[in-house]
N, C-alpha and C. Protein backbone atom coordinates (compact mmCIF):
# COMPACT_ATOMS: atom_id res chain seq x y z
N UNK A 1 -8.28 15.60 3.91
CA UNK A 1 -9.53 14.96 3.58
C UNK A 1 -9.28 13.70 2.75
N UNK A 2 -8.93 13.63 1.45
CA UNK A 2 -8.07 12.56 1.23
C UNK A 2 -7.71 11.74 1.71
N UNK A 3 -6.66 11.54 2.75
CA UNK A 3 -5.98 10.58 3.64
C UNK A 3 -6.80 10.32 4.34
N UNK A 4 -8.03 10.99 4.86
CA UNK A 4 -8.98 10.21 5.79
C UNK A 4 -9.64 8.97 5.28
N UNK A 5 -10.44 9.62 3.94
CA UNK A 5 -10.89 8.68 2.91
C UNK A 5 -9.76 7.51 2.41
N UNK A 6 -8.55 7.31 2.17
CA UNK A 6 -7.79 7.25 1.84
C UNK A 6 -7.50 5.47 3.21
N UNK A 7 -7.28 5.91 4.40
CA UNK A 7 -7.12 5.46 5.55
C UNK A 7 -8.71 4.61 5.63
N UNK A 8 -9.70 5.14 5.44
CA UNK A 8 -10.69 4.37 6.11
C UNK A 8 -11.28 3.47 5.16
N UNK A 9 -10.73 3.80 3.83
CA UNK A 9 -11.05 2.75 2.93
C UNK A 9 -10.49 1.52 3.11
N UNK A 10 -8.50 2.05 2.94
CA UNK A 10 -7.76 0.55 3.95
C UNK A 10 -8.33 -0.46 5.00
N UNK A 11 -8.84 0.29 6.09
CA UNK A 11 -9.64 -0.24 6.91
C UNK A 11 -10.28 -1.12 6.97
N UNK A 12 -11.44 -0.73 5.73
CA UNK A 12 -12.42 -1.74 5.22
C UNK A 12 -12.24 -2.56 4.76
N UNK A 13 -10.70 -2.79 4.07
CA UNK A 13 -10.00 -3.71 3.48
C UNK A 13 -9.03 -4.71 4.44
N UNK A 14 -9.34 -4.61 5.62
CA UNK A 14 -8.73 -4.90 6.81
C UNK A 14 -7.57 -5.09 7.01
N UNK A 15 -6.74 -3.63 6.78
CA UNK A 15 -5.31 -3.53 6.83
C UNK A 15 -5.55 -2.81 8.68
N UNK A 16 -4.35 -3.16 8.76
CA UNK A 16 -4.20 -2.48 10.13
C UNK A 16 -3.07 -1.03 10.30
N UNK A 17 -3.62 0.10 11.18
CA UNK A 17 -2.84 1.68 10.33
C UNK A 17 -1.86 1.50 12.08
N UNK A 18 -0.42 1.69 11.50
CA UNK A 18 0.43 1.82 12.63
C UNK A 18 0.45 2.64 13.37
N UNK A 19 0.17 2.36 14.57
CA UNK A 19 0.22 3.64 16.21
C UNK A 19 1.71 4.02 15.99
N UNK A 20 2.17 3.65 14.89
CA UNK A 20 3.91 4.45 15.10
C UNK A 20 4.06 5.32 14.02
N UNK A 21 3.50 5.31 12.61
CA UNK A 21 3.53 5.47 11.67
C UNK A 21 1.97 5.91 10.67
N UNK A 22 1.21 7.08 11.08
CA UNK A 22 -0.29 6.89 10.27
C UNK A 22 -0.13 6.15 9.00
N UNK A 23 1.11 6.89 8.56
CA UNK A 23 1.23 6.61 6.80
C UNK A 23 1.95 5.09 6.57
N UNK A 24 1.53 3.99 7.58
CA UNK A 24 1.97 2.59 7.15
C UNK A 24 0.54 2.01 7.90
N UNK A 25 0.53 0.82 6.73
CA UNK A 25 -0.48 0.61 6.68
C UNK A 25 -0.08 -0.90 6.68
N UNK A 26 -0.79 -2.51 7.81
CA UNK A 26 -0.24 -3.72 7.30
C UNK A 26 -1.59 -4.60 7.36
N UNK A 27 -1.43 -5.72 6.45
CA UNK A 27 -2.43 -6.70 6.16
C UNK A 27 -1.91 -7.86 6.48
N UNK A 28 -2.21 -8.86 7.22
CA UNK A 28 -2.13 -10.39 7.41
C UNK A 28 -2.87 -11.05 7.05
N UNK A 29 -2.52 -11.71 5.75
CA UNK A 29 -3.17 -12.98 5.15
C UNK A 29 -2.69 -14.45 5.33
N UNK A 30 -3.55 -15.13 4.86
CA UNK A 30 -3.12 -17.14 5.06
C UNK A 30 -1.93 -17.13 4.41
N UNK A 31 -1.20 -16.47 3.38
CA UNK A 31 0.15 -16.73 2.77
C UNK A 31 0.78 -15.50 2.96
N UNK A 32 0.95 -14.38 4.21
CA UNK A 32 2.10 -13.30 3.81
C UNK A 32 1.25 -12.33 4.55
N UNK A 33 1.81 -11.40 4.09
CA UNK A 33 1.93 -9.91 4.64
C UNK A 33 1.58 -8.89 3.63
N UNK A 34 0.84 -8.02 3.61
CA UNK A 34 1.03 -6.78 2.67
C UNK A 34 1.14 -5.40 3.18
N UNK A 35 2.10 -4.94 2.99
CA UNK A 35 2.34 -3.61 3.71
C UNK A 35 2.71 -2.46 2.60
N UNK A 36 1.87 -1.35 3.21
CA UNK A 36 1.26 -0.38 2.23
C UNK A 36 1.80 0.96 2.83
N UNK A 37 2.53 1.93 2.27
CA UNK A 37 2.98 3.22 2.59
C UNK A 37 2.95 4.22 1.82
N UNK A 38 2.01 5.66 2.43
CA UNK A 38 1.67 6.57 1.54
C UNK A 38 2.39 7.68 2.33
N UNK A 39 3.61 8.08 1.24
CA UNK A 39 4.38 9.20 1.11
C UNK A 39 3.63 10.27 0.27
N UNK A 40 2.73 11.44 0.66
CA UNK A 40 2.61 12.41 0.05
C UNK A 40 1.54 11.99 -1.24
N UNK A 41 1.79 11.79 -2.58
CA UNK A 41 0.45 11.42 -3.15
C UNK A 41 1.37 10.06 -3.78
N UNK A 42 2.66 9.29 -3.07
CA UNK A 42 2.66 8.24 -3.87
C UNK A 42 2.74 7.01 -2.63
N UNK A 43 2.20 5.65 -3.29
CA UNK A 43 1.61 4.67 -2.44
C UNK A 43 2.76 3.76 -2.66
N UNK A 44 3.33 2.78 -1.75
CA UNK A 44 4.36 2.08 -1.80
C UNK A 44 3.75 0.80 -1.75
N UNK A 45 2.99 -0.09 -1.93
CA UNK A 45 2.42 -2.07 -1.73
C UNK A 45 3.95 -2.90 -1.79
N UNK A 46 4.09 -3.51 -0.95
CA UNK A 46 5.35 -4.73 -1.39
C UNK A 46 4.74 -5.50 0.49
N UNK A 47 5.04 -6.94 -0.10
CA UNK A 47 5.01 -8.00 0.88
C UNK A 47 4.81 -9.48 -0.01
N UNK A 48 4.42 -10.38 0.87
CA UNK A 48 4.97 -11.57 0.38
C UNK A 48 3.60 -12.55 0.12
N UNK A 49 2.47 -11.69 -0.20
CA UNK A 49 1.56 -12.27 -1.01
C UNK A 49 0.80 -11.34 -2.08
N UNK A 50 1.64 -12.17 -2.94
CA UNK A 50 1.46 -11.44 -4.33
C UNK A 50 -0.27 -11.38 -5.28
N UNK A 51 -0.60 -12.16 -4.76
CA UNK A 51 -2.33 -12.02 -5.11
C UNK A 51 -3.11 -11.24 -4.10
N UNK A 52 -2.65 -11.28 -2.62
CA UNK A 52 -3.28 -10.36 -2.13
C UNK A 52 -2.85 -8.75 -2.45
N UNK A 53 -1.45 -8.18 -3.14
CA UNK A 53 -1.28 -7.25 -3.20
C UNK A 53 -2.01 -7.07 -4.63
N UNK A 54 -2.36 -7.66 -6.13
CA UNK A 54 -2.91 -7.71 -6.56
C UNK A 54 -4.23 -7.15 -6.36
N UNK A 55 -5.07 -7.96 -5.79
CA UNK A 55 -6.30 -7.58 -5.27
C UNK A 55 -6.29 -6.19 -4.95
N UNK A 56 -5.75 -5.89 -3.72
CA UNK A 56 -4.94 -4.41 -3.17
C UNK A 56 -5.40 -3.18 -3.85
N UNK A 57 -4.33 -3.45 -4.89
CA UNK A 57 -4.52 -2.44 -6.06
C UNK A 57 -5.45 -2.52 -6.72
N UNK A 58 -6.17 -3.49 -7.74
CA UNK A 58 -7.18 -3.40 -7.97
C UNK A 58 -8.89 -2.39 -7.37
N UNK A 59 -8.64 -2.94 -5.61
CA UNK A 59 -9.60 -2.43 -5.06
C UNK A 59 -9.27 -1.10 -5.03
N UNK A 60 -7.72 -0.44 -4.89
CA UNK A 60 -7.92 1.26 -4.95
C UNK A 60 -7.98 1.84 -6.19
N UNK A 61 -7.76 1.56 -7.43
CA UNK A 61 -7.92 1.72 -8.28
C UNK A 61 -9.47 1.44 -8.93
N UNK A 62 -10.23 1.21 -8.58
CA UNK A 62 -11.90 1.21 -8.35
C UNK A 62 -12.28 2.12 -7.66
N UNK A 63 -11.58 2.73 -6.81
CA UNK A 63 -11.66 3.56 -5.62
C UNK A 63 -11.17 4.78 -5.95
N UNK A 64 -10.28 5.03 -6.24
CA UNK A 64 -9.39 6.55 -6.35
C UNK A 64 -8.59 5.90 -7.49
N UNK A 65 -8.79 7.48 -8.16
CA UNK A 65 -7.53 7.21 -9.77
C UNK A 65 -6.42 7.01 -9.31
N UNK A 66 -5.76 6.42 -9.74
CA UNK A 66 -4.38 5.70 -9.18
C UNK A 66 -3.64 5.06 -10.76
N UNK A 67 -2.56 5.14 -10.75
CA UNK A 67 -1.81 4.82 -11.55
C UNK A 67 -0.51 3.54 -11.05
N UNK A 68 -0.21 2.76 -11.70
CA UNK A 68 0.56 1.67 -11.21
C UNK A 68 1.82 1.91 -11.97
N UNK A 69 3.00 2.47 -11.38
CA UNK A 69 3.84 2.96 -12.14
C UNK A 69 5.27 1.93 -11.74
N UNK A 70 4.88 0.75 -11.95
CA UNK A 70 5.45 -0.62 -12.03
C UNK A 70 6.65 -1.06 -10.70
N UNK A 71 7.25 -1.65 -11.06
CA UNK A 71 8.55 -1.80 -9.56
C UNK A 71 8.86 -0.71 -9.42
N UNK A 72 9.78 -0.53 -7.87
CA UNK A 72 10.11 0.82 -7.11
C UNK A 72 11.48 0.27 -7.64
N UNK A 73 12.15 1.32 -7.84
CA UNK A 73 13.05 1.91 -8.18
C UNK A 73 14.13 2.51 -7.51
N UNK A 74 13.66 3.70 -7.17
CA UNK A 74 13.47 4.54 -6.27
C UNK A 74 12.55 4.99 -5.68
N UNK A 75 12.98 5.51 -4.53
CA UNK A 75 11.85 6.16 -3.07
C UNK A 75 12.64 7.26 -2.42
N UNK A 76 12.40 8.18 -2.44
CA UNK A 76 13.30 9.53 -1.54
C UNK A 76 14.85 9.57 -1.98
N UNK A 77 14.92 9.66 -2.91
CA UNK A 77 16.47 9.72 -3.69
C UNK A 77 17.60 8.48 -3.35
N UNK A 78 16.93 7.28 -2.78
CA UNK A 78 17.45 6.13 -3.03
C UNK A 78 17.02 5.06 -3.71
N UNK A 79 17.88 4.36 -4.20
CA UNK A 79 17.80 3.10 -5.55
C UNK A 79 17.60 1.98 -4.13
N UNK A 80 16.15 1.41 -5.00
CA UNK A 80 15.66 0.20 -3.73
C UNK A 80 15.91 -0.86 -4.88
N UNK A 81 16.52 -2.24 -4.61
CA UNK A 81 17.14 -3.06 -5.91
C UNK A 81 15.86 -4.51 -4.58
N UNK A 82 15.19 -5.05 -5.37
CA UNK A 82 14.98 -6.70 -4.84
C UNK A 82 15.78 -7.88 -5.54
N UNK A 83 15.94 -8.74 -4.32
CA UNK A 83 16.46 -9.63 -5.04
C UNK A 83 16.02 -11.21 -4.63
């Protein structure tokens, strides 16, 4: 129930949900990409417009309690490093 709500809110936010993947989620904006992945109850945002991922969060966090628990780190017992 969740993930439905969860999914159709994205929607409205006009991300597009992958026919390969339910749990990836992508946005095309005038500067970038934002691509969104929900593993279980944690949400992954990274792409290459940083005000639209901004926004992003903002809008689910209005939406569902959500916590922003800063750069990834790790994800499934591997160290993700950007550079």
């Amino acid at each position: 129930m969740w993930f439905e709500k969860f999914s159709t809110t994205l929607l409205g936010f006009s991300f597009i949900q992958s026919s390969y993947d339910p749990s990836l989620f992508l946005q095309r904006t005038s500067k970038g990409i934002v691509i969104l992945l929900v593993y279980v109850d944690d949400i992954i945002v990274i792409g290459s417009d940083q005000e639209a991922i901004t926004t992003i969060k903002q809008l689910l966090h209005t939406t569902f309690h959500m916590k922003d628990l800063g750069q990834l780190t790790y994800f499934l017992g591997l160290e993700v490093q950007f550079q």
